[in-house]
PDB file of N, CA and C in Angstrom:
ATOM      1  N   UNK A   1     100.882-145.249  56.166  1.00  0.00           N
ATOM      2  CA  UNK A   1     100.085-144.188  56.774  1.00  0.00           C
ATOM      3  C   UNK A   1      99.580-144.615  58.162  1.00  0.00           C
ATOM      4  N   UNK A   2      98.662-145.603  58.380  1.00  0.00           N
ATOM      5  CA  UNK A   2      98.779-146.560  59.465  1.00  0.00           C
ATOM      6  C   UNK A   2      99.396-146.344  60.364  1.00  0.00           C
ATOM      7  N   UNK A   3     100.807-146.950  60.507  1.00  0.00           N
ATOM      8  CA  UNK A   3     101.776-147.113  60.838  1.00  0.00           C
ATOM      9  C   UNK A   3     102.223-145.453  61.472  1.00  0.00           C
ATOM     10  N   UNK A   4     102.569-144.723  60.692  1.00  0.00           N
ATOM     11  CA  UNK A   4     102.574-143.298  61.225  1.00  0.00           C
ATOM     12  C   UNK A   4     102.087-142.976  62.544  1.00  0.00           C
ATOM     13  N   UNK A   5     100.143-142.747  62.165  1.00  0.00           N
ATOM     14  CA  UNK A   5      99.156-143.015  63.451  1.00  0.00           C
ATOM     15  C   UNK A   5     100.104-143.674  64.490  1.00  0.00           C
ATOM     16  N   UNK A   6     100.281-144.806  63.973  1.00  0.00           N
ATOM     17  CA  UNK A   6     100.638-145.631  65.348  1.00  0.00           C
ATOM     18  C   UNK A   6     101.954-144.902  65.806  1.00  0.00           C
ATOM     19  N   UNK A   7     102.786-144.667  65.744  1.00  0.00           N
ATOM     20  CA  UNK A   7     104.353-144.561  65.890  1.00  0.00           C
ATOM     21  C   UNK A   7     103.860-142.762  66.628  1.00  0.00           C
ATOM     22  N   UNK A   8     102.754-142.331  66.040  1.00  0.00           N
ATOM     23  CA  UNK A   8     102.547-140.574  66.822  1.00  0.00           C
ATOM     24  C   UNK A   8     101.242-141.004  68.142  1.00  0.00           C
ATOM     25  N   UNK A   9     100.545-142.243  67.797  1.00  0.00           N
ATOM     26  CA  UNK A   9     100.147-142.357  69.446  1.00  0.00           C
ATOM     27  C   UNK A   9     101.068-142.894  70.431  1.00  0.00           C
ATOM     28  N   UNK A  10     101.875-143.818  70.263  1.00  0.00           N
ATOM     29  CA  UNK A  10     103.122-144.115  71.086  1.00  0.00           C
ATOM     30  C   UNK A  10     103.943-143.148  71.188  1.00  0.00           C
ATOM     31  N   UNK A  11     104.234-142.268  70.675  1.00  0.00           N
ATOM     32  CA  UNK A  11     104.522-141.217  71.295  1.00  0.00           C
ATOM     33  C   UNK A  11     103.708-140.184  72.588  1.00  0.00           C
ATOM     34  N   UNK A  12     102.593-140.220  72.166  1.00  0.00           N
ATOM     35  CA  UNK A  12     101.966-139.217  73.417  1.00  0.00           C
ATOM     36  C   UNK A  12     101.875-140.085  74.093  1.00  0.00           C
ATOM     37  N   UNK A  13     101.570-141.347  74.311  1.00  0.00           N
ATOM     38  CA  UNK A  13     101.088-142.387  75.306  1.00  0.00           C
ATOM     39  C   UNK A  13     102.610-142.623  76.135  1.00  0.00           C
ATOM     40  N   UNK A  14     103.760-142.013  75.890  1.00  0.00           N
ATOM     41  CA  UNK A  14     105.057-142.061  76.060  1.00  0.00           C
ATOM     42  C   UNK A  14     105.292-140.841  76.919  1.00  0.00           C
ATOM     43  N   UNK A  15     104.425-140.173  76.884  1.00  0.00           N
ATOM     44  CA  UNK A  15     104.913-139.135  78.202  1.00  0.00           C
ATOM     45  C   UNK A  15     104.688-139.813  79.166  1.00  0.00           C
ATOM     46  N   UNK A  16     105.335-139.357  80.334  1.00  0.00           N
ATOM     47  CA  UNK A  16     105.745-139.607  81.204  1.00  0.00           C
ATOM     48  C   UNK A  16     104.342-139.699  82.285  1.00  0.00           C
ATOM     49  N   UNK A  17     104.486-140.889  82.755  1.00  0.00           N
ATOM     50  CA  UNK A  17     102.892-141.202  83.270  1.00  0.00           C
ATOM     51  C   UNK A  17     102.701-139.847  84.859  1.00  0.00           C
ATOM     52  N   UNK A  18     103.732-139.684  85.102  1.00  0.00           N
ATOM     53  CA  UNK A  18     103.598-138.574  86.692  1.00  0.00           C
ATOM     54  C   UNK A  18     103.111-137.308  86.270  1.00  0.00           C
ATOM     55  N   UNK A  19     103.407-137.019  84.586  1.00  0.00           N
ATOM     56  CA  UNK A  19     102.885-135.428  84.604  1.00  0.00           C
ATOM     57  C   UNK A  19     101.360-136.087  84.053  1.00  0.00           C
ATOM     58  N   UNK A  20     100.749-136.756  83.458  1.00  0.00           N
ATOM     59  CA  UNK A  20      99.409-137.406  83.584  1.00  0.00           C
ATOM     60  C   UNK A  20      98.741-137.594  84.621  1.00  0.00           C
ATOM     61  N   UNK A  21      99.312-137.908  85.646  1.00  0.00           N
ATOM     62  CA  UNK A  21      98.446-137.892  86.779  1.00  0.00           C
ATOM     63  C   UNK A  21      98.109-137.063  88.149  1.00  0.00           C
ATOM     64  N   UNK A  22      97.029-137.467  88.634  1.00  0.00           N
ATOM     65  CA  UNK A  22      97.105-136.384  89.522  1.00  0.00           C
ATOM     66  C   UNK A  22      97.379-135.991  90.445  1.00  0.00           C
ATOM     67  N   UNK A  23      97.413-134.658  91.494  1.00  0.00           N
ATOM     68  CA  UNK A  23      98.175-135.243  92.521  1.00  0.00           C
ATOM     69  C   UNK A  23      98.589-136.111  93.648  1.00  0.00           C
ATOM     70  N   UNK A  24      99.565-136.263  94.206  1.00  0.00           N
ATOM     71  CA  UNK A  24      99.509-137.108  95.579  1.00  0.00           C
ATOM     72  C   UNK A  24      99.054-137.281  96.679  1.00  0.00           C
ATOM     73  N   UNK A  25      98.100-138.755  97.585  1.00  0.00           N
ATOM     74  CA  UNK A  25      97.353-138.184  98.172  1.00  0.00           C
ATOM     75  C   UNK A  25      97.953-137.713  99.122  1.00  0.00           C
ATOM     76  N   UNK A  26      97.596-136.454  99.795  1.00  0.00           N
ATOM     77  CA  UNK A  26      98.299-136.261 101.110  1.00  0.00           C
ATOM     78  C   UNK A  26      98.217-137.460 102.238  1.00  0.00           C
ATOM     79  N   UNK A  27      97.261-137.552 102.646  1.00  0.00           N
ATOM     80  CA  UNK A  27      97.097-138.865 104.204  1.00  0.00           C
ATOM     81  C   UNK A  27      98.480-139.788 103.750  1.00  0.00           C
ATOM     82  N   UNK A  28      98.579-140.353 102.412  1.00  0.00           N
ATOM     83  CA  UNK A  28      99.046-140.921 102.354  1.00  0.00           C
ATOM     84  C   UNK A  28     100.953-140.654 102.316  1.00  0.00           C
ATOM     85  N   UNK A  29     100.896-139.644 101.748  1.00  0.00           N
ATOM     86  CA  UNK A  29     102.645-138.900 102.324  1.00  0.00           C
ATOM     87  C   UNK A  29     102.790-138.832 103.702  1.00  0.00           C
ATOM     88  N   UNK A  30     101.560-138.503 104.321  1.00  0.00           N
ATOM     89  CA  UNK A  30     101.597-138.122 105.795  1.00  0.00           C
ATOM     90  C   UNK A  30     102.144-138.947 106.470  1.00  0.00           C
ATOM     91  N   UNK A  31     101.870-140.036 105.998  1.00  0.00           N
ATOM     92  CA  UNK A  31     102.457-141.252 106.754  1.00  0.00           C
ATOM     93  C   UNK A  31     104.010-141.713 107.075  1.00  0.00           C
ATOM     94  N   UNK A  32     104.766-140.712 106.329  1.00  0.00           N
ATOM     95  CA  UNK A  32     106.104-141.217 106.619  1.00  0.00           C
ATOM     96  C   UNK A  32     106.980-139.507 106.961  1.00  0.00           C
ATOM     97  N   UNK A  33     105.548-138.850 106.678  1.00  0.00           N
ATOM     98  CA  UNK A  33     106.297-137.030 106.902  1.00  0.00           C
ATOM     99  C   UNK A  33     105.286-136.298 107.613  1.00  0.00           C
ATOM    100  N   UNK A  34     106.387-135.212 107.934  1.00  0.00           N
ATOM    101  CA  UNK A  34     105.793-134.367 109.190  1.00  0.00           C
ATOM    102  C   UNK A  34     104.498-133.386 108.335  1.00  0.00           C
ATOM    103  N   UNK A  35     103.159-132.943 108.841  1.00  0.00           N
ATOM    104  CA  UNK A  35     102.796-131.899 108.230  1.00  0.00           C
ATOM    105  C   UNK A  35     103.534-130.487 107.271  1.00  0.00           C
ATOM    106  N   UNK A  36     104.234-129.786 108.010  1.00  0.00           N
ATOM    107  CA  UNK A  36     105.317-128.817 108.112  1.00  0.00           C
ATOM    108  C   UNK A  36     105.904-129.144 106.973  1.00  0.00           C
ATOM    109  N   UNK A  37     106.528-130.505 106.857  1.00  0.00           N
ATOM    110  CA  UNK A  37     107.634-130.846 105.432  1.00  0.00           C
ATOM    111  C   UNK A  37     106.797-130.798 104.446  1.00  0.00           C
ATOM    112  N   UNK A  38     105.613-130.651 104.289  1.00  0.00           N
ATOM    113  CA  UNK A  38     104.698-130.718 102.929  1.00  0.00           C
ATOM    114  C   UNK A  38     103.785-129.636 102.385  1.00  0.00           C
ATOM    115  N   UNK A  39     103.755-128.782 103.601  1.00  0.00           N
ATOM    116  CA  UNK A  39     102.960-127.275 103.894  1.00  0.00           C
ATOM    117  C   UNK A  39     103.210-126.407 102.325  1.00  0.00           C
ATOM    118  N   UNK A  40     104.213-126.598 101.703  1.00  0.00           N
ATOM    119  CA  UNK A  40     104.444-125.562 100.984  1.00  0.00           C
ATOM    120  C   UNK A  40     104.552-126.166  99.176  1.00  0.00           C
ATOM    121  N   UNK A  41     103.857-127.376  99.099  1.00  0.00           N
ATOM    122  CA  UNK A  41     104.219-127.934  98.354  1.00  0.00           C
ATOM    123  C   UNK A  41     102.499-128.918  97.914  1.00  0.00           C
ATOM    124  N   UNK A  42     101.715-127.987  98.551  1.00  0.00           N
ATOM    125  CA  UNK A  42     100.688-128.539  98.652  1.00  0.00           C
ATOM    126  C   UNK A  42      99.306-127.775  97.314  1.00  0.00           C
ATOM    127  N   UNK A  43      98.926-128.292  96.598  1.00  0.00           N
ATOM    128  CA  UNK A  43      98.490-128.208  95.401  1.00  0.00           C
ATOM    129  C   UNK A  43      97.143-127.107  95.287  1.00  0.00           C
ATOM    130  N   UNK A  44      97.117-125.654  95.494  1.00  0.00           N
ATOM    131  CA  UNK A  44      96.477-125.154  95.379  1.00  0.00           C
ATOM    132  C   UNK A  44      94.832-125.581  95.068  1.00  0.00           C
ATOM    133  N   UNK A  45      94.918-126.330  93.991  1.00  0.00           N
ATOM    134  CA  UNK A  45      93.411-126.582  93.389  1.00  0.00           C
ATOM    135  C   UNK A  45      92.638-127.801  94.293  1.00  0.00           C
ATOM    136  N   UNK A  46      93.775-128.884  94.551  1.00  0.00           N
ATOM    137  CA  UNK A  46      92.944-130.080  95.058  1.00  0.00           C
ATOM    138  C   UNK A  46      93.473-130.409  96.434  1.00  0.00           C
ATOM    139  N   UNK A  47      94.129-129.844  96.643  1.00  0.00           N
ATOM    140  CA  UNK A  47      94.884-129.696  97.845  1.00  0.00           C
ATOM    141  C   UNK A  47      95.520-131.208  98.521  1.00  0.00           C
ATOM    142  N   UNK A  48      96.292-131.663  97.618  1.00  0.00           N
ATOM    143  CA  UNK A  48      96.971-132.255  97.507  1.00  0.00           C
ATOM    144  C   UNK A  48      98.314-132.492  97.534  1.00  0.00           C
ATOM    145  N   UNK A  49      99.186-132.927  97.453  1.00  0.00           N
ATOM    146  CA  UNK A  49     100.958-133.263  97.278  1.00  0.00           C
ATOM    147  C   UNK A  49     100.791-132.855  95.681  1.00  0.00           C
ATOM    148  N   UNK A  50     101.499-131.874  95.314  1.00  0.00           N
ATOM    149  CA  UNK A  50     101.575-131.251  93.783  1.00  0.00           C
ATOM    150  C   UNK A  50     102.130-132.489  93.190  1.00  0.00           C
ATOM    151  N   UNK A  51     101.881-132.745  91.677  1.00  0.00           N
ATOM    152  CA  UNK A  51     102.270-134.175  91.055  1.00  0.00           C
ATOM    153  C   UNK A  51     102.639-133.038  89.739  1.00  0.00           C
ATOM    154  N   UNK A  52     104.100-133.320  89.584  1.00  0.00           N
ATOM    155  CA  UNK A  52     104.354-132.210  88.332  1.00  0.00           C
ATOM    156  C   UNK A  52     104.345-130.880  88.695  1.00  0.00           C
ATOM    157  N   UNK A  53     104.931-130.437  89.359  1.00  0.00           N
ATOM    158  CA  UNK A  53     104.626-128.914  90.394  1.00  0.00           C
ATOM    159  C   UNK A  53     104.942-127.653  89.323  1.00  0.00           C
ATOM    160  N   UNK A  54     103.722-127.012  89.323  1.00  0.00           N
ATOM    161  CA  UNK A  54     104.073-126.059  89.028  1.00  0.00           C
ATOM    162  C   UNK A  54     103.710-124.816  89.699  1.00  0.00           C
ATOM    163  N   UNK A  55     104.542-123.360  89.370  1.00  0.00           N
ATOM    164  CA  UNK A  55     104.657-122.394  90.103  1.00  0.00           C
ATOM    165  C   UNK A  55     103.571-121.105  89.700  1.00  0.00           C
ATOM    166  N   UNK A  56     102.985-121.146  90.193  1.00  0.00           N
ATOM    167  CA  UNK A  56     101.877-119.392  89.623  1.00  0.00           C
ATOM    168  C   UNK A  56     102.646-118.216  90.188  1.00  0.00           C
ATOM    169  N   UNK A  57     103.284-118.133  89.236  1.00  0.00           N
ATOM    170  CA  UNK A  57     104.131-116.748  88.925  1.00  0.00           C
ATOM    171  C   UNK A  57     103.321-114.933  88.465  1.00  0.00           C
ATOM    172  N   UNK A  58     102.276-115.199  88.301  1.00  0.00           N
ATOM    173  CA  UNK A  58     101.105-113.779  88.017  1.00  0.00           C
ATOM    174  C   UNK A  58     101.790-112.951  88.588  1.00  0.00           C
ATOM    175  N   UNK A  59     101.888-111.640  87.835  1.00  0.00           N
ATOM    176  CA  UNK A  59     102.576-110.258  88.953  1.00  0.00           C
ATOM    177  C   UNK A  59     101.801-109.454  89.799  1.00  0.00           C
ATOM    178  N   UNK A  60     100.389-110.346  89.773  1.00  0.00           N
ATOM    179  CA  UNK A  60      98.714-109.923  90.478  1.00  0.00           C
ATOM    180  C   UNK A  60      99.310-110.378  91.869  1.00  0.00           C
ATOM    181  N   UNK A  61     100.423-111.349  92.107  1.00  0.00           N
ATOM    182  CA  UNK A  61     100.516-112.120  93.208  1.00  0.00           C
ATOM    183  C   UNK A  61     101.469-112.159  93.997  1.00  0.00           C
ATOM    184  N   UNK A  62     102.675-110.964  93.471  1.00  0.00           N
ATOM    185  CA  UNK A  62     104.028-111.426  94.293  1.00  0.00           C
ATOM    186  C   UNK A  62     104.377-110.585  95.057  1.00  0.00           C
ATOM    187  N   UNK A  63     103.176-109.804  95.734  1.00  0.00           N
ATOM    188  CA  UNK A  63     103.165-109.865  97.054  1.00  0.00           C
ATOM    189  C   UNK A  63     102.645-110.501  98.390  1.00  0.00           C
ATOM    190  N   UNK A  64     102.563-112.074  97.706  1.00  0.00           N
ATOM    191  CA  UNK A  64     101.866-112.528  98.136  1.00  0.00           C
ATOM    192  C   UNK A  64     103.152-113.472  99.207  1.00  0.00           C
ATOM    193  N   UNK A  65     103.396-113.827 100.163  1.00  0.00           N
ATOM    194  CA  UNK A  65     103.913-114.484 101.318  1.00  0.00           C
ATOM    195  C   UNK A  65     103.319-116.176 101.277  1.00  0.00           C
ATOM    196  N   UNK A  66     103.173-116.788 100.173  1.00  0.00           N
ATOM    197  CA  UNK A  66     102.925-118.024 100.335  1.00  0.00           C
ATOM    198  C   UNK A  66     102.927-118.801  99.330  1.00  0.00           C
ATOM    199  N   UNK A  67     103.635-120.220  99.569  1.00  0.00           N
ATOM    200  CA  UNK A  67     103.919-120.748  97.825  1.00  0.00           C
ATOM    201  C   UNK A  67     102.768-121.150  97.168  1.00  0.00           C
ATOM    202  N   UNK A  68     102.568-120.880  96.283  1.00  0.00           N
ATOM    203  CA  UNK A  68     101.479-120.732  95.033  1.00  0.00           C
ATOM    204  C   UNK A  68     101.962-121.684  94.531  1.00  0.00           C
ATOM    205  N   UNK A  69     101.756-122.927  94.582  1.00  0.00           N
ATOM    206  CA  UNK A  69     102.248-124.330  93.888  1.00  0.00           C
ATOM    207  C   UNK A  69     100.859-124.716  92.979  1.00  0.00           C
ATOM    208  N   UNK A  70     100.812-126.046  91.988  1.00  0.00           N
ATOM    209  CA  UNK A  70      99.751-126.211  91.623  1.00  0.00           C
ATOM    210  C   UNK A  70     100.410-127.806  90.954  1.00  0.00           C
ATOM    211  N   UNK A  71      99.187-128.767  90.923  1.00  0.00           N
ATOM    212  CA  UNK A  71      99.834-130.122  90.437  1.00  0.00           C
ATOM    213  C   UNK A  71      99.792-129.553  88.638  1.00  0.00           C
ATOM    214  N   UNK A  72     100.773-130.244  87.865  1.00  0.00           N
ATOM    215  CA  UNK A  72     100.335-129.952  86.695  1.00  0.00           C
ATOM    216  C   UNK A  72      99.205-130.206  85.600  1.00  0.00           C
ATOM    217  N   UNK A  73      98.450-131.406  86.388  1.00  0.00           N
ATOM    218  CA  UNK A  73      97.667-131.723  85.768  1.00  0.00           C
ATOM    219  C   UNK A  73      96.083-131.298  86.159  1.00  0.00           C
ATOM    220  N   UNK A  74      96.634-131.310  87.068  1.00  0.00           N
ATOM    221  CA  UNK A  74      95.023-130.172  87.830  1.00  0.00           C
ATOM    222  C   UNK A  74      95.067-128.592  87.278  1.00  0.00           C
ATOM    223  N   UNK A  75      96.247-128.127  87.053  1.00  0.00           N
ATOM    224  CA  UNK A  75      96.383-126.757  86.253  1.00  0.00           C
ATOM    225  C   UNK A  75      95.652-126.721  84.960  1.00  0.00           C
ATOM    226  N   UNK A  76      96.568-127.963  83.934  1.00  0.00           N
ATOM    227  CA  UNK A  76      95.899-128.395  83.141  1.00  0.00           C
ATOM    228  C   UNK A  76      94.006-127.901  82.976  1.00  0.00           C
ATOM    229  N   UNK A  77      93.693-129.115  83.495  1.00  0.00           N
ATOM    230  CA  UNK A  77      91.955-129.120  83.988  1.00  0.00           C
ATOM    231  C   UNK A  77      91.611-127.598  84.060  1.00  0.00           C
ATOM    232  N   UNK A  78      92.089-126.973  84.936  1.00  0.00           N
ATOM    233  CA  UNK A  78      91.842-125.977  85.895  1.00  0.00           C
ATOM    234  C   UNK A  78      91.634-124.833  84.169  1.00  0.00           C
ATOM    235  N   UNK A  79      92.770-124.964  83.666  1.00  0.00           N
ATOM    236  CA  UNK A  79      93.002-123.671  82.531  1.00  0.00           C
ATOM    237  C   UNK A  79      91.658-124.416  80.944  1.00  0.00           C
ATOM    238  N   UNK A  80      91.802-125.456  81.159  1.00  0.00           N
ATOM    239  CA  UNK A  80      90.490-126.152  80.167  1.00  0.00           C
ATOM    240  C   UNK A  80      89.367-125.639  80.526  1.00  0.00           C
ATOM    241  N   UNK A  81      88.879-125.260  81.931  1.00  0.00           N
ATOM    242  CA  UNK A  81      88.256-125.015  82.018  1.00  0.00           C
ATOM    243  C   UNK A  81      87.505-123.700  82.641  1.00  0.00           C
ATOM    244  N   UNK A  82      88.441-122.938  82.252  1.00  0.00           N
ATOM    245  CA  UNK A  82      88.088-121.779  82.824  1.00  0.00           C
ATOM    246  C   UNK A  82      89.659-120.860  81.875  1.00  0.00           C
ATOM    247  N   UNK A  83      89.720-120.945  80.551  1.00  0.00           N
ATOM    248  CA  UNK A  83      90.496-120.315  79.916  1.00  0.00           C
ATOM    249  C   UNK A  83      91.030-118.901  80.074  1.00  0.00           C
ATOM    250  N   UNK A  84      92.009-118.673  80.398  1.00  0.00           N
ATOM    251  CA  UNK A  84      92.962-117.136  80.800  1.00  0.00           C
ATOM    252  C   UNK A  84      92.753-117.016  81.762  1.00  0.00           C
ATOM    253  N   UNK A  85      92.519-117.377  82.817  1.00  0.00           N
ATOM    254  CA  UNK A  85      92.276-117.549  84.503  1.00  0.00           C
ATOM    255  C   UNK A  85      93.115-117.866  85.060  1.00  0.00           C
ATOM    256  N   UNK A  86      92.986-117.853  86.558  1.00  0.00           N
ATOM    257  CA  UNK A  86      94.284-117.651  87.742  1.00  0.00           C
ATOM    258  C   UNK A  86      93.513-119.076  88.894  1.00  0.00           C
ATOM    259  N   UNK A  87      93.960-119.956  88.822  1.00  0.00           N
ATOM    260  CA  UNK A  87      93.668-120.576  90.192  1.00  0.00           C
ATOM    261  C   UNK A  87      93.761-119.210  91.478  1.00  0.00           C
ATOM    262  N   UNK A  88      94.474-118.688  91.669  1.00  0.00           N
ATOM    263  CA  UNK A  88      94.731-118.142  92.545  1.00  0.00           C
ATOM    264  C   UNK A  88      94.039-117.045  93.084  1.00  0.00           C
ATOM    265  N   UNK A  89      93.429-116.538  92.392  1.00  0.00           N
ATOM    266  CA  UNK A  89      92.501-114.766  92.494  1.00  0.00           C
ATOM    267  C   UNK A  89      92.090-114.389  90.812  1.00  0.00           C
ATOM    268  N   UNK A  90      90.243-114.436  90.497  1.00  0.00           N
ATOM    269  CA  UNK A  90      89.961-114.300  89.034  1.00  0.00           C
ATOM    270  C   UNK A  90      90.769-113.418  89.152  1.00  0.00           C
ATOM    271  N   UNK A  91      91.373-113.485  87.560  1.00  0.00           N
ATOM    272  CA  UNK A  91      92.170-112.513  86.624  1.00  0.00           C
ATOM    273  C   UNK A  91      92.642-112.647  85.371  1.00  0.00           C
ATOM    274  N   UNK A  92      92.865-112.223  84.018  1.00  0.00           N
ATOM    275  CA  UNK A  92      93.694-113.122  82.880  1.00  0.00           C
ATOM    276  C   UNK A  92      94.481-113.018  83.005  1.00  0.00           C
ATOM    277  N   UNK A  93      94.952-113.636  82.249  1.00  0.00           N
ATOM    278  CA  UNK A  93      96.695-114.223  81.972  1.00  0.00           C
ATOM    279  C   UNK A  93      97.056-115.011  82.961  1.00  0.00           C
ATOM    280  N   UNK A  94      97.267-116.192  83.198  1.00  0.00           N
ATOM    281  CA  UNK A  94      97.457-116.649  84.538  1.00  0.00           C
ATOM    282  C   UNK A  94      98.777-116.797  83.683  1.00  0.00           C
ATOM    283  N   UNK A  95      99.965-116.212  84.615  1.00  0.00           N
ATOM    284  CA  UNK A  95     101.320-116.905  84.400  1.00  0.00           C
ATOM    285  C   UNK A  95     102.339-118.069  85.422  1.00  0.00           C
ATOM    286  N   UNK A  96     102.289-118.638  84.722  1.00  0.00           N
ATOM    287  CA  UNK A  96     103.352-120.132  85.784  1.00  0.00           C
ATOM    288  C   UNK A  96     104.421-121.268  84.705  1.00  0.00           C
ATOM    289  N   UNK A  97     105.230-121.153  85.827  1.00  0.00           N
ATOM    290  CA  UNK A  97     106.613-122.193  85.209  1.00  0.00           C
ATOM    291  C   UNK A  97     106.724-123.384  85.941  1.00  0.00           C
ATOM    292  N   UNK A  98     107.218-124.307  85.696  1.00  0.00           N
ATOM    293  CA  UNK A  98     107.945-125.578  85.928  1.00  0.00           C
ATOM    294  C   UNK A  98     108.308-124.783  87.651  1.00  0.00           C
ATOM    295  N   UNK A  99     107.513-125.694  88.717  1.00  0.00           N
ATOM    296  CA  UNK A  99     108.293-125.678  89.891  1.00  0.00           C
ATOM    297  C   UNK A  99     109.492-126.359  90.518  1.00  0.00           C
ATOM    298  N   UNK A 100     111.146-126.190  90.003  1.00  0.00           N
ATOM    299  CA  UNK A 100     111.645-127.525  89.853  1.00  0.00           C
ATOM    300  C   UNK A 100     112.352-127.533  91.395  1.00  0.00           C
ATOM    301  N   UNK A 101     112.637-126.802  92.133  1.00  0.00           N
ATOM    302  CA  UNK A 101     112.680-126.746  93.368  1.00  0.00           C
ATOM    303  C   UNK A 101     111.779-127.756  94.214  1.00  0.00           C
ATOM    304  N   UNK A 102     110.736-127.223  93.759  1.00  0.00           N
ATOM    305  CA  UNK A 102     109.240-128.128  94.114  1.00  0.00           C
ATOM    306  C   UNK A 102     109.244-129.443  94.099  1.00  0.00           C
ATOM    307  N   UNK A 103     109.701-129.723  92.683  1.00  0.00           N
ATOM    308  CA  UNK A 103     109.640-131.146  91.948  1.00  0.00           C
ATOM    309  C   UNK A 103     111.085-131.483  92.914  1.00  0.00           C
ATOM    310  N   UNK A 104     111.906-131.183  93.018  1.00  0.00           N
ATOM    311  CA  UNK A 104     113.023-131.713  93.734  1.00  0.00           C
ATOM    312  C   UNK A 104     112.917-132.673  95.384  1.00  0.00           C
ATOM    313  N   UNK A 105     112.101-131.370  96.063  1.00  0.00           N
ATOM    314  CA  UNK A 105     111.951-131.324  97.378  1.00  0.00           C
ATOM    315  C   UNK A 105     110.770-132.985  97.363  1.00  0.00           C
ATOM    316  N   UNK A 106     109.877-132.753  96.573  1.00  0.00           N
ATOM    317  CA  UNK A 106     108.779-133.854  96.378  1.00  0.00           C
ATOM    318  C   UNK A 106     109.694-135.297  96.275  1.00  0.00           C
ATOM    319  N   UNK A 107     110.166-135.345  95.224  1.00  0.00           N
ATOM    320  CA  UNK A 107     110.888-136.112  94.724  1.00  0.00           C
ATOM    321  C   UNK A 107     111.861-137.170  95.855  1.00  0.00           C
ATOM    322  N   UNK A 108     112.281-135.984  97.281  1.00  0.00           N
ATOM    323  CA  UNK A 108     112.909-136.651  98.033  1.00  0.00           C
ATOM    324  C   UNK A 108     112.507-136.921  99.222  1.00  0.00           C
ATOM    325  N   UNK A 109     110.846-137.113  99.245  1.00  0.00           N
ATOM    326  CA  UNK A 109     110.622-137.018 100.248  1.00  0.00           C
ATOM    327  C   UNK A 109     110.492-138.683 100.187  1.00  0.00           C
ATOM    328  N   UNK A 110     109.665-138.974 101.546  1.00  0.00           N
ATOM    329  CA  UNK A 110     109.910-140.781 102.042  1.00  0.00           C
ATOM    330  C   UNK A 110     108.575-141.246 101.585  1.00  0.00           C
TER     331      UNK A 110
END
């Protein structure tokens, strides 16, 4: 039984430490990239380099002209604490997916 415990906390302790943490500091990306290359990829809540990017997809929002990114773990926080809410403009239902475009572009930067 023990043993179990153990073998199901090594498992969560086994995700992947980048969607645990939070996002990237900007100053510090800045340093090897232009403003411009990071403009759109920049973390709604903490305003940061998104870490785990995800996309706020709400249909409150898509007329909106600007990427709605969010780190995943600040979303996280963000929806703990303020349940059925929108980082973006109060509202319920906040809807968002995996930004993997996002996560790509991040991924290759310097």
């Amino acid at each position: 039984m023990e043993e179990e415990k153990s073998k199901d906390n090594a498992k969560l302790n086994s995700k992947s430490i980048t969607e645990q943490q939070t996002c990237f500091d900007k100053s510090w990306i800045l340093q090897l990239n232009q403003k411009e290359d990071i403009h759109d990829i920049i973390c709604l809540i903490c305003k940061q380099v998104a870490n785990n990017p995800m996309e706020i997809d709400c249909s409150q929002h898509e007329n909106m002209d600007e990427s709605l990114i969010v780190g995943g773990n600040c979303l996280k926080q963000f929806l703990n604490q303020n349940p059925h809410s929108c980082p973006v403009e109060p509202h319920d239902n906040c809807s968002y997916s995996q930004g993997r475009m996002a996560k790509r572009y991040i991924n290759e930067l310097d």
